[in-house]
Every structure is written in C-alpha cells, then in structure tokens.
C-alpha atoms as a PDB file:
ATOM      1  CA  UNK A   1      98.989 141.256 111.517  1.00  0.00           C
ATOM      2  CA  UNK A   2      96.894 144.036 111.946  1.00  0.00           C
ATOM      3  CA  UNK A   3      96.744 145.316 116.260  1.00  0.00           C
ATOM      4  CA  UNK A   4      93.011 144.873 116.562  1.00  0.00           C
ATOM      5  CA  UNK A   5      93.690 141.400 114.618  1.00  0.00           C
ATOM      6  CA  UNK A   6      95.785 140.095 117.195  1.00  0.00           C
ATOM      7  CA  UNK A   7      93.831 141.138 119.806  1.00  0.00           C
ATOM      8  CA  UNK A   8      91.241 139.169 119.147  1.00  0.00           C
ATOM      9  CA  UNK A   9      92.718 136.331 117.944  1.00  0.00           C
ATOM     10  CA  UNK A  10      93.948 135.874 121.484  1.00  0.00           C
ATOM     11  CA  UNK A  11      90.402 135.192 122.454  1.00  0.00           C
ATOM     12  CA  UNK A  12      90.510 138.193 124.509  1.00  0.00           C
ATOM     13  CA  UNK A  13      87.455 140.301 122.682  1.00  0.00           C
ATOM     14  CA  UNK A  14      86.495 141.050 119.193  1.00  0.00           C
ATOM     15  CA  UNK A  15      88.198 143.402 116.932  1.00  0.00           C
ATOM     16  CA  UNK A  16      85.614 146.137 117.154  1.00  0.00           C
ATOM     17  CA  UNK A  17      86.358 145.777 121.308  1.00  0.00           C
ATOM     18  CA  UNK A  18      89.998 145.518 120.914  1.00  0.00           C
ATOM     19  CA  UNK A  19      89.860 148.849 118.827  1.00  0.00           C
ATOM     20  CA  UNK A  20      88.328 150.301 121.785  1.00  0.00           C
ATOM     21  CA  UNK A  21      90.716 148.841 124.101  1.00  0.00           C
ATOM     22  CA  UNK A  22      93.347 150.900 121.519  1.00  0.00           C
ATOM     23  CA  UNK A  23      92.018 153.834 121.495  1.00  0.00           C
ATOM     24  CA  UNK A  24      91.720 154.200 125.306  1.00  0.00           C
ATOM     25  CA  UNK A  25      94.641 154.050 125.400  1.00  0.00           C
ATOM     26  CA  UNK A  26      94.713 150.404 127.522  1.00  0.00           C
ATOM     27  CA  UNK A  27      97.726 148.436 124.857  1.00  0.00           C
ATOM     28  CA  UNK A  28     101.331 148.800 124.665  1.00  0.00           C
ATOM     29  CA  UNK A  29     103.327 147.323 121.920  1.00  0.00           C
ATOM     30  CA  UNK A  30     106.799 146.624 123.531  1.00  0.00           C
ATOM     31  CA  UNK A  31     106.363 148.733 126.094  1.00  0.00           C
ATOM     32  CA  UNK A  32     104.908 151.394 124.500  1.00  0.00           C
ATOM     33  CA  UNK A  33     101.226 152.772 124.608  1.00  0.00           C
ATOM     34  CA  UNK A  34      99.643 152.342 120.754  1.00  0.00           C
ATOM     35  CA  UNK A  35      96.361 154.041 119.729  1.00  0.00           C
ATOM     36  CA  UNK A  36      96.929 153.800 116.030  1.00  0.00           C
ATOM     37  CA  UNK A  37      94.238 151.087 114.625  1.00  0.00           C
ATOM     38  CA  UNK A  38      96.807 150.363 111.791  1.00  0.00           C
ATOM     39  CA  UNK A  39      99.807 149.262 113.686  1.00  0.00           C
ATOM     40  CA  UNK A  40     101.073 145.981 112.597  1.00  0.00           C
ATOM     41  CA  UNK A  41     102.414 143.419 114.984  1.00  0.00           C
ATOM     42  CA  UNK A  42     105.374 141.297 114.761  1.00  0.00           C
ATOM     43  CA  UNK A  43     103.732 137.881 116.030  1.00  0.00           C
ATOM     44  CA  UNK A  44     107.529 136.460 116.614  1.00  0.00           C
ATOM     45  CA  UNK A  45     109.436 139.884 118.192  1.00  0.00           C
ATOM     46  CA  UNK A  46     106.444 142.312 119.479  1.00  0.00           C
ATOM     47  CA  UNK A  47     105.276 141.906 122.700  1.00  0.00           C
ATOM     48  CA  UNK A  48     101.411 142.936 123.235  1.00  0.00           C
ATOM     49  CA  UNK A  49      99.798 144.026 126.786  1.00  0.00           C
ATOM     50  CA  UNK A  50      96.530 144.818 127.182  1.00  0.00           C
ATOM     51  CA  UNK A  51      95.645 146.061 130.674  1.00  0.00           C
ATOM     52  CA  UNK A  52      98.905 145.142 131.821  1.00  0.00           C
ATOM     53  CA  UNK A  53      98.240 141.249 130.966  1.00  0.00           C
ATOM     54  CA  UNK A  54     100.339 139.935 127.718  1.00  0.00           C
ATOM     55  CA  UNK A  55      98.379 138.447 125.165  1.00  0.00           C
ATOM     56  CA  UNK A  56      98.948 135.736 122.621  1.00  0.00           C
ATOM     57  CA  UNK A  57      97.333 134.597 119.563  1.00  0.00           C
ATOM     58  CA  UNK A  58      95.269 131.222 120.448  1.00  0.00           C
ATOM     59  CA  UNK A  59      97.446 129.165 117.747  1.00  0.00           C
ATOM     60  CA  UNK A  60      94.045 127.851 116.853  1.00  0.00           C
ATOM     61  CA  UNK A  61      90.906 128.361 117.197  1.00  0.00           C
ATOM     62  CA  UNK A  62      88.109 126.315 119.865  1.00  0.00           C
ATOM     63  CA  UNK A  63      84.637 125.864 119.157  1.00  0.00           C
ATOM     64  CA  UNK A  64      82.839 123.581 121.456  1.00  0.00           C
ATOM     65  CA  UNK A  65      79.131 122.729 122.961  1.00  0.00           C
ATOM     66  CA  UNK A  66      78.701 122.627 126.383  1.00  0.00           C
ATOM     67  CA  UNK A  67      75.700 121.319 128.442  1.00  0.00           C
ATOM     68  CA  UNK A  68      75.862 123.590 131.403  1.00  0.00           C
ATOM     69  CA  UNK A  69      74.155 122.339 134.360  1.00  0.00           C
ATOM     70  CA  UNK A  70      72.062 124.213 136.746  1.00  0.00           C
ATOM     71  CA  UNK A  71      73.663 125.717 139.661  1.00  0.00           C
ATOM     72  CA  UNK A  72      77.293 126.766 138.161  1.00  0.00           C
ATOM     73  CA  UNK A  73      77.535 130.478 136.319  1.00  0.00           C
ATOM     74  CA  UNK A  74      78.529 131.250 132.823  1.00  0.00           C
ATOM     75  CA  UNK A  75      82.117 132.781 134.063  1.00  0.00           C
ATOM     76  CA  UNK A  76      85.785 131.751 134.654  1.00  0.00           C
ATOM     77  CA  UNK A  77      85.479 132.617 138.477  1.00  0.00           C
ATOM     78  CA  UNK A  78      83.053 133.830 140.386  1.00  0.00           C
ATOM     79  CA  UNK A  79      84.006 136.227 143.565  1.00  0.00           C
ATOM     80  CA  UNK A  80      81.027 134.801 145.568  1.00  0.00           C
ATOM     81  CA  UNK A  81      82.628 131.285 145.863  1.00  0.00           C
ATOM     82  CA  UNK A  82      79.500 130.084 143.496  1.00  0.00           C
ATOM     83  CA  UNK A  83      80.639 127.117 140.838  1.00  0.00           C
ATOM     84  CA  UNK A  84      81.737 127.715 137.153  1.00  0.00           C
ATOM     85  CA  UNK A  85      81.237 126.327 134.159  1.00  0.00           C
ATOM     86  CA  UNK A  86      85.139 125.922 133.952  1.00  0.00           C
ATOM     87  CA  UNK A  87      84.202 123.003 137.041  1.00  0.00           C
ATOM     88  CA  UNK A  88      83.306 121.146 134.422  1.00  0.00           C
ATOM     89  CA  UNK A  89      85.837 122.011 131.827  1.00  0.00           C
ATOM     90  CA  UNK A  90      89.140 121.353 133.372  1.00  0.00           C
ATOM     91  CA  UNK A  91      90.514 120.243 129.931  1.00  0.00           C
ATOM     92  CA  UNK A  92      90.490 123.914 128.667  1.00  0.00           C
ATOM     93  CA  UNK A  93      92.228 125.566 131.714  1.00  0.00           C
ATOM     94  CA  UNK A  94      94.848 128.449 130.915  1.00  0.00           C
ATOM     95  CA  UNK A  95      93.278 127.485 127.004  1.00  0.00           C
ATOM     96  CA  UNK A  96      91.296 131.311 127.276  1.00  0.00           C
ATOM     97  CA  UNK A  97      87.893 130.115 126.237  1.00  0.00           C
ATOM     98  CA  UNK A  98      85.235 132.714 126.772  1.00  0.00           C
ATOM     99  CA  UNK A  99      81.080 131.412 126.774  1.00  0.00           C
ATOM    100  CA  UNK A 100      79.072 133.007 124.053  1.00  0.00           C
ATOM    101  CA  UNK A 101      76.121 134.632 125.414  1.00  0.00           C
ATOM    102  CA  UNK A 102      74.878 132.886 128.515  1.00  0.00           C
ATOM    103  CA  UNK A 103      72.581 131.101 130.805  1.00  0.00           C
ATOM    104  CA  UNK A 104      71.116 131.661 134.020  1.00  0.00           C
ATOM    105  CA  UNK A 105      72.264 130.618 137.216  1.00  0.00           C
ATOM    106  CA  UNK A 106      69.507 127.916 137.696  1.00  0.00           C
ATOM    107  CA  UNK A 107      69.177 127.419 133.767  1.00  0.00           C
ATOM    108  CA  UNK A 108      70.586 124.663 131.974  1.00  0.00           C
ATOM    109  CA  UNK A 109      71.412 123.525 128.469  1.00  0.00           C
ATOM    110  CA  UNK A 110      73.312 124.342 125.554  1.00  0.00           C
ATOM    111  CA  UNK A 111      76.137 126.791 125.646  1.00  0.00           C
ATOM    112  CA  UNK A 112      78.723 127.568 123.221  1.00  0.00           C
ATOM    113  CA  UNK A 113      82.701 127.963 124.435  1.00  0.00           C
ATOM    114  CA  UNK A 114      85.075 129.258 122.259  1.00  0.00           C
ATOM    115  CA  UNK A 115      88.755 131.783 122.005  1.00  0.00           C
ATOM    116  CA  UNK A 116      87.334 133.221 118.569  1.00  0.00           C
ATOM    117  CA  UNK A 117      86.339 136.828 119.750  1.00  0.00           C
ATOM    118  CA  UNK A 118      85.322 137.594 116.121  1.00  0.00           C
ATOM    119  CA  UNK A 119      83.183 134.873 116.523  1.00  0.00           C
ATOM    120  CA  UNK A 120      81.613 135.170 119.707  1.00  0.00           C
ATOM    121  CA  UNK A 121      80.919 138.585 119.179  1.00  0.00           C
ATOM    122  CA  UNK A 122      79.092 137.891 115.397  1.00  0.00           C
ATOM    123  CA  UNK A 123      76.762 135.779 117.038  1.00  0.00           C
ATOM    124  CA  UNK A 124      75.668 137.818 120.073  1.00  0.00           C
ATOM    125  CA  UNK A 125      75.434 141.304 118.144  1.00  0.00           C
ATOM    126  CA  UNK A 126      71.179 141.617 118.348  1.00  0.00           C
ATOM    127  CA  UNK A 127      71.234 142.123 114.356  1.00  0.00           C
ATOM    128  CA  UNK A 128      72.342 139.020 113.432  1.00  0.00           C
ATOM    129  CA  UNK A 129      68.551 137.458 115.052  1.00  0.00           C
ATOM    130  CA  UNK A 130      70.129 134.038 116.103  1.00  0.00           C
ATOM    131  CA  UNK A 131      67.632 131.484 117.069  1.00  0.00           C
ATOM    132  CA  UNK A 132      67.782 130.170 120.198  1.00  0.00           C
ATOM    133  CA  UNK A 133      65.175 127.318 121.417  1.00  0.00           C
ATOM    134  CA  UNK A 134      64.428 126.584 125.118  1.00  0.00           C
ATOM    135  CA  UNK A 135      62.261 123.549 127.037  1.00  0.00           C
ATOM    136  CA  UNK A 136      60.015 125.273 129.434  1.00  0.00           C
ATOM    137  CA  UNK A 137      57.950 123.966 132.079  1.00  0.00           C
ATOM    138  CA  UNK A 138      55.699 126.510 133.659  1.00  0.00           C
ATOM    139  CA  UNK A 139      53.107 125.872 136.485  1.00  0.00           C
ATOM    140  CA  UNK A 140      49.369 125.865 135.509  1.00  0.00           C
ATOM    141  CA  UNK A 141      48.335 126.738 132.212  1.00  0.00           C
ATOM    142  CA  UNK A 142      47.812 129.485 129.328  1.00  0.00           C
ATOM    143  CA  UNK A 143      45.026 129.761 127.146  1.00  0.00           C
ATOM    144  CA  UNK A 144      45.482 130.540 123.141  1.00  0.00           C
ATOM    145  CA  UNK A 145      45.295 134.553 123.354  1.00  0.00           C
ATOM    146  CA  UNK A 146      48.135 134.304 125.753  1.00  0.00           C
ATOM    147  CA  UNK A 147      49.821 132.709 123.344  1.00  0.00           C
ATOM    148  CA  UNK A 148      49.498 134.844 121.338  1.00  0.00           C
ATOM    149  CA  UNK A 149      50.794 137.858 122.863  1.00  0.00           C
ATOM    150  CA  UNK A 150      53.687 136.339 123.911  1.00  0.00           C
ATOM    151  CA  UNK A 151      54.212 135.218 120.153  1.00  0.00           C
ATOM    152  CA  UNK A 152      53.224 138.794 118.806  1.00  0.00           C
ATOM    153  CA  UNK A 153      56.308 140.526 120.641  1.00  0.00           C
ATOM    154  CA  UNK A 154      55.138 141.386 124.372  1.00  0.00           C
ATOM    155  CA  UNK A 155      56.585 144.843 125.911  1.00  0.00           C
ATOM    156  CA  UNK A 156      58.543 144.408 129.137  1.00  0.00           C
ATOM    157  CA  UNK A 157      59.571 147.543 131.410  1.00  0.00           C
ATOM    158  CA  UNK A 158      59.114 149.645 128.055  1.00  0.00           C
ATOM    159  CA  UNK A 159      60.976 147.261 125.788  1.00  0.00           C
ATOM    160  CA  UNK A 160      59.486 145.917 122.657  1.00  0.00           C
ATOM    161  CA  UNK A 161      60.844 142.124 122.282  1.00  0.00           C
ATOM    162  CA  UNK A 162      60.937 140.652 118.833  1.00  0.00           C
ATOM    163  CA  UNK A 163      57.726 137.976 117.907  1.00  0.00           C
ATOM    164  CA  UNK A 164      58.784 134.418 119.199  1.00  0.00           C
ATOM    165  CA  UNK A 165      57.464 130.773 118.241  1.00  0.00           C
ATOM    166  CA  UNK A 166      55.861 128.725 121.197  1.00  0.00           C
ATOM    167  CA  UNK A 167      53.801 125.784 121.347  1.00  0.00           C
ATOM    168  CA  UNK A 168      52.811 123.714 124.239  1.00  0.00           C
ATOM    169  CA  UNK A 169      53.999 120.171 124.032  1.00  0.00           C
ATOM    170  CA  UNK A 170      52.331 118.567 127.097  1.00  0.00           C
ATOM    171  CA  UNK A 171      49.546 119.781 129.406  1.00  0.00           C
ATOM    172  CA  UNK A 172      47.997 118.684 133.235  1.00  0.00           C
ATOM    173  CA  UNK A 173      46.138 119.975 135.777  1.00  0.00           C
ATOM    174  CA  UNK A 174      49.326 121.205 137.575  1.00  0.00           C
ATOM    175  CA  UNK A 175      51.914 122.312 135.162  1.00  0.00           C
ATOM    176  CA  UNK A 176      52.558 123.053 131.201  1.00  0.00           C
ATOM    177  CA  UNK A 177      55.422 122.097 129.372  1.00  0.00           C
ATOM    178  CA  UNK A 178      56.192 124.332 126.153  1.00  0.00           C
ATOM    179  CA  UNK A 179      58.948 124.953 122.851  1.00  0.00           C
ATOM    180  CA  UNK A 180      59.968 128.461 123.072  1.00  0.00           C
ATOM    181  CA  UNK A 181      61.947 130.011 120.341  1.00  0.00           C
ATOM    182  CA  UNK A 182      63.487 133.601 120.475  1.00  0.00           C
ATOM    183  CA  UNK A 183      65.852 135.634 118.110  1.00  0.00           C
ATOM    184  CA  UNK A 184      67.189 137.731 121.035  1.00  0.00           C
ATOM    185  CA  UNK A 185      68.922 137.483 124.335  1.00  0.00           C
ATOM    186  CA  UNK A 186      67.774 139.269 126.958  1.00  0.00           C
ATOM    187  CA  UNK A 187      68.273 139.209 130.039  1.00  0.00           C
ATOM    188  CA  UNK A 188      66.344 136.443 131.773  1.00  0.00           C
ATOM    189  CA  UNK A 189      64.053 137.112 129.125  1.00  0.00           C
ATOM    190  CA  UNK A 190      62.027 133.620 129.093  1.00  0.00           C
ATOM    191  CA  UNK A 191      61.672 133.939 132.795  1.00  0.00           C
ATOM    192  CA  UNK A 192      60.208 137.399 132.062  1.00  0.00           C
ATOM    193  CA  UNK A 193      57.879 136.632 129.635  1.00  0.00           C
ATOM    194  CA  UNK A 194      56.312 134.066 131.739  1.00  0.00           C
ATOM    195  CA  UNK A 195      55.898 136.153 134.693  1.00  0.00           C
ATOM    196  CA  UNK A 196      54.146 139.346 132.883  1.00  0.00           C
ATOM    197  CA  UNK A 197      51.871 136.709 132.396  1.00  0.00           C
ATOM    198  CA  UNK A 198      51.487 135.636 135.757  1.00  0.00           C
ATOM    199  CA  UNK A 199      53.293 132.432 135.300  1.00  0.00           C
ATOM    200  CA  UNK A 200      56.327 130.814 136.769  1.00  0.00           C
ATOM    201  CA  UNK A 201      58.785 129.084 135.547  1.00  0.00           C
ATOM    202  CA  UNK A 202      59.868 126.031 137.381  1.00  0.00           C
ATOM    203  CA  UNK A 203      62.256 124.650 134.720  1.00  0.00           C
ATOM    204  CA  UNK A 204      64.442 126.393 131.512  1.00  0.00           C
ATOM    205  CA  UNK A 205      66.650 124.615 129.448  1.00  0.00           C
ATOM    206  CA  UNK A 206      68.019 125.709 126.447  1.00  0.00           C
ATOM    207  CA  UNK A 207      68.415 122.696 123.600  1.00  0.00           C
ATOM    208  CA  UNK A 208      69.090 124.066 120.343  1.00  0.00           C
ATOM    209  CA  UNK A 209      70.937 126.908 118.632  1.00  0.00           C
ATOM    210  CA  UNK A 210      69.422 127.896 115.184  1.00  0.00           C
ATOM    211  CA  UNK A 211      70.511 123.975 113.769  1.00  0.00           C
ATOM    212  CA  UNK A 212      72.656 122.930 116.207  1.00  0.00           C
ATOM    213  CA  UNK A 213      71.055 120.662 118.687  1.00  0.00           C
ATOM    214  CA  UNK A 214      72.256 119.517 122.192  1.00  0.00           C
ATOM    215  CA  UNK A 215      70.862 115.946 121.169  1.00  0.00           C
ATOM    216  CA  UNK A 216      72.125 113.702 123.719  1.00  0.00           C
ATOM    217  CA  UNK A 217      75.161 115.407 125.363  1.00  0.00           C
ATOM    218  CA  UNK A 218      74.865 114.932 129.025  1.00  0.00           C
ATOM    219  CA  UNK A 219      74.976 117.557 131.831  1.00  0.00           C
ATOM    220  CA  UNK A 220      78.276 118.910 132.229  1.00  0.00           C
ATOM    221  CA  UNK A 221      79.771 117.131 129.428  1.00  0.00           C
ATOM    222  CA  UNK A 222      81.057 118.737 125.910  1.00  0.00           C
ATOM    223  CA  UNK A 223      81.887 117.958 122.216  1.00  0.00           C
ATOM    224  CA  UNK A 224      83.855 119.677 119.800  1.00  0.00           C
ATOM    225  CA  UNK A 225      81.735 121.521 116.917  1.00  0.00           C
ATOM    226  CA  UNK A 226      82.604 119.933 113.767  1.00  0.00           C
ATOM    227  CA  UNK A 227      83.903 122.198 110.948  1.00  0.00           C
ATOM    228  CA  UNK A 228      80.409 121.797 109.182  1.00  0.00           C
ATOM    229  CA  UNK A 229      79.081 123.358 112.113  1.00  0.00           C
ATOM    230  CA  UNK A 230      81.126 126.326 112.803  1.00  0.00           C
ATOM    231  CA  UNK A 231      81.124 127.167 109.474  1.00  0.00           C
ATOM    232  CA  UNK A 232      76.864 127.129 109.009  1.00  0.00           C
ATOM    233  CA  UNK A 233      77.220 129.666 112.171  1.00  0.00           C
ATOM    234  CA  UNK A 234      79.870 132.089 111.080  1.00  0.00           C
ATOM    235  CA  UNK A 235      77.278 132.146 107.888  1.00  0.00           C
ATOM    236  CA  UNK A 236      74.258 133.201 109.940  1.00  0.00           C
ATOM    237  CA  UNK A 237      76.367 135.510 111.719  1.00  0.00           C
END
C-alpha cells in the first residue's frame, strides 16, 4: 500500500495531507525518515510514525451521524476543561474518529464522525458545494429585500459568500424562525449573516446534510450511516 494510502487510512488526515506530512519530512518507516510519495508499506512488517505517534490502518472504516448538543466542542479534548463531543461518544474511544467540518460551541445538530480521511476531507474541500441546511431562530423580523441579499451572496469583511436558499417558516411580534441553506462552511457564517443585518441569532441548529436528515435522532445520541448513505456522499464529493 502506497505511504500516503496508509496514512490516511488510519484516520489520521487525507492523502493529499499525509503527502505533506511526507514531504516535511514528519514520517519514518521503521525508523527511518521517508519523503518519497511512492514508498510502499508492508501493512504486516513496517512500522509507520508520524510525528513520533505510530499509526495503524482503521481495519474498517466508521461513518456515523451525530446530534451534537449545545455546549460541548467539535474536538477530542479541549485544553480549557470545556466538554467534547467524545462525552457523548464513549463507544468510539481509542476508535480515532475525527468530526467532519463542525459546529459551534452553542450550535447544535447534525454532525458527521468518521476515521475515513479521504472522506472527510472530499466533503469539506469548498469545491465540492455540499449543502448544508440549518433551523434558525432570529429575534424580530426581516423584510423581503433582506432576503434577498442574504440569498444573492452577501460580502462579509471583503469575502464574497456563495447565494443561499432561506425562507421564513414562522413569524411573531418578537422573533422569526427561518430554513437556511448554504453550500459553504464558514466560519460562524450563519451567525454572520444575521448580524450584518442587524439581527441576532438566538438559536442554530443544523438538520440536514445535502439528503441526509437528522430526522428524529436525539441530542447526544448517534446512528450508523447506512451503506446507501455513505455511498450517495462519496458521489457528491
């Protein structure tokens, strides 16, 4: 198996990351530093480190839905004592799953998990325009050409965002509740569209990923993606 291969079949990264890790000079095969991209590894007799951890391929491959909760962070540990998503996922400890993409702090909803760096990294790269649709609740109200801008592709600290869907699916005196769709991930990017239009967000959560819905998965609770739907994503991707 190719170097970069096995890299990233370990969960750590994707190939294209693990071939950076190579040529910087940051993997040793058996010891020995390896910057060759073409070096084949042994999977029974080589020994791989990268940053002076060893690595192993996964043996197979997770894929599963997650619906984070507010209040934890999308990583493994978290040097400010804050909670993890891994709180929640105790079944997958030492298992190397990474999240792909992520949520804010105080956001909740759907989140993917999985050890397939190839994977992960297909369906964050910007070109592959992933659709991503969030629940938003918003205090007061917005009036149609407001809409609009924020459909047309609105231009935050000098950067052009992509046109969006939204619609507004309930309305009061006090608050609005909307369906916003995006084909990029920026960061805190919902939050920021609301506020360059004066409005703030009091709630965000994420419920579907291009077809795959978070349905009825409770916070803090997970399901394995079924082959049908890892496959349909590595497709978009």
């Amino acid at each position: 198996m190719r170097i970069n291969k096995y890299i990233a079949s370990s969960g750590l990264c994707s190939r294209r990351a693990a071939e950076e890790l190579i040529t910087a000079g940051k993997v040793k095969v058996n010891n020995k530093v390896v910057t060759n991209l073409s070096t084949d590894i042994n999977e029974e007799n080589d020994t791989v480190v990268v940053d002076g951890r060893k690595i192993e391929p996964a043996g197979r491959f997770i894929y599963i839905m997650f619906h984070k909760p507010k209040g934890c962070v999308c990583t493994l540990k978290d040097d400010k004592g804050r909670k993890t998503i891994m709180d929640f996922l105790k079944d997958f400890e030492g298992k190397r799953i990474y999240p792909v993409g992520r949520l804010d702090y105080d956001t909740e909803g759907l989140l993917l998990l999985t050890n397939d760096g190839d994977f992960a990294n297909a369906l964050t790269q910007p070109s592959s325009e992933i659709s991503k649709t969030y629940s938003v609740k918003i205090e007061g109200s917005l009036v149609e050409s407001e809409l609009a801008t924020m459909r047309n592709g609105m231009t935050i600290d000098g950067i052009k965002l992509r046109k969006c869907k939204i619609r507004i699916t309930e309305q009061d005196e006090k608050f609005t509740k909307l369906e916003v769709t995006i084909f990029e991930g920026k960061n805190r990017q919902i939050h920021r569209m609301f506020e360059t239009m004066g409005k703030t967000v009091v709630f965000l959560k994420r419920i579907q990923i291009e077809e795959l819905k978070l349905g009825g998965l409770t916070r803090g609770t997970y399901r394995y993606l079924t082959d049908k739907e890892v496959a349909r994503l590595k497709g978009l991707a």
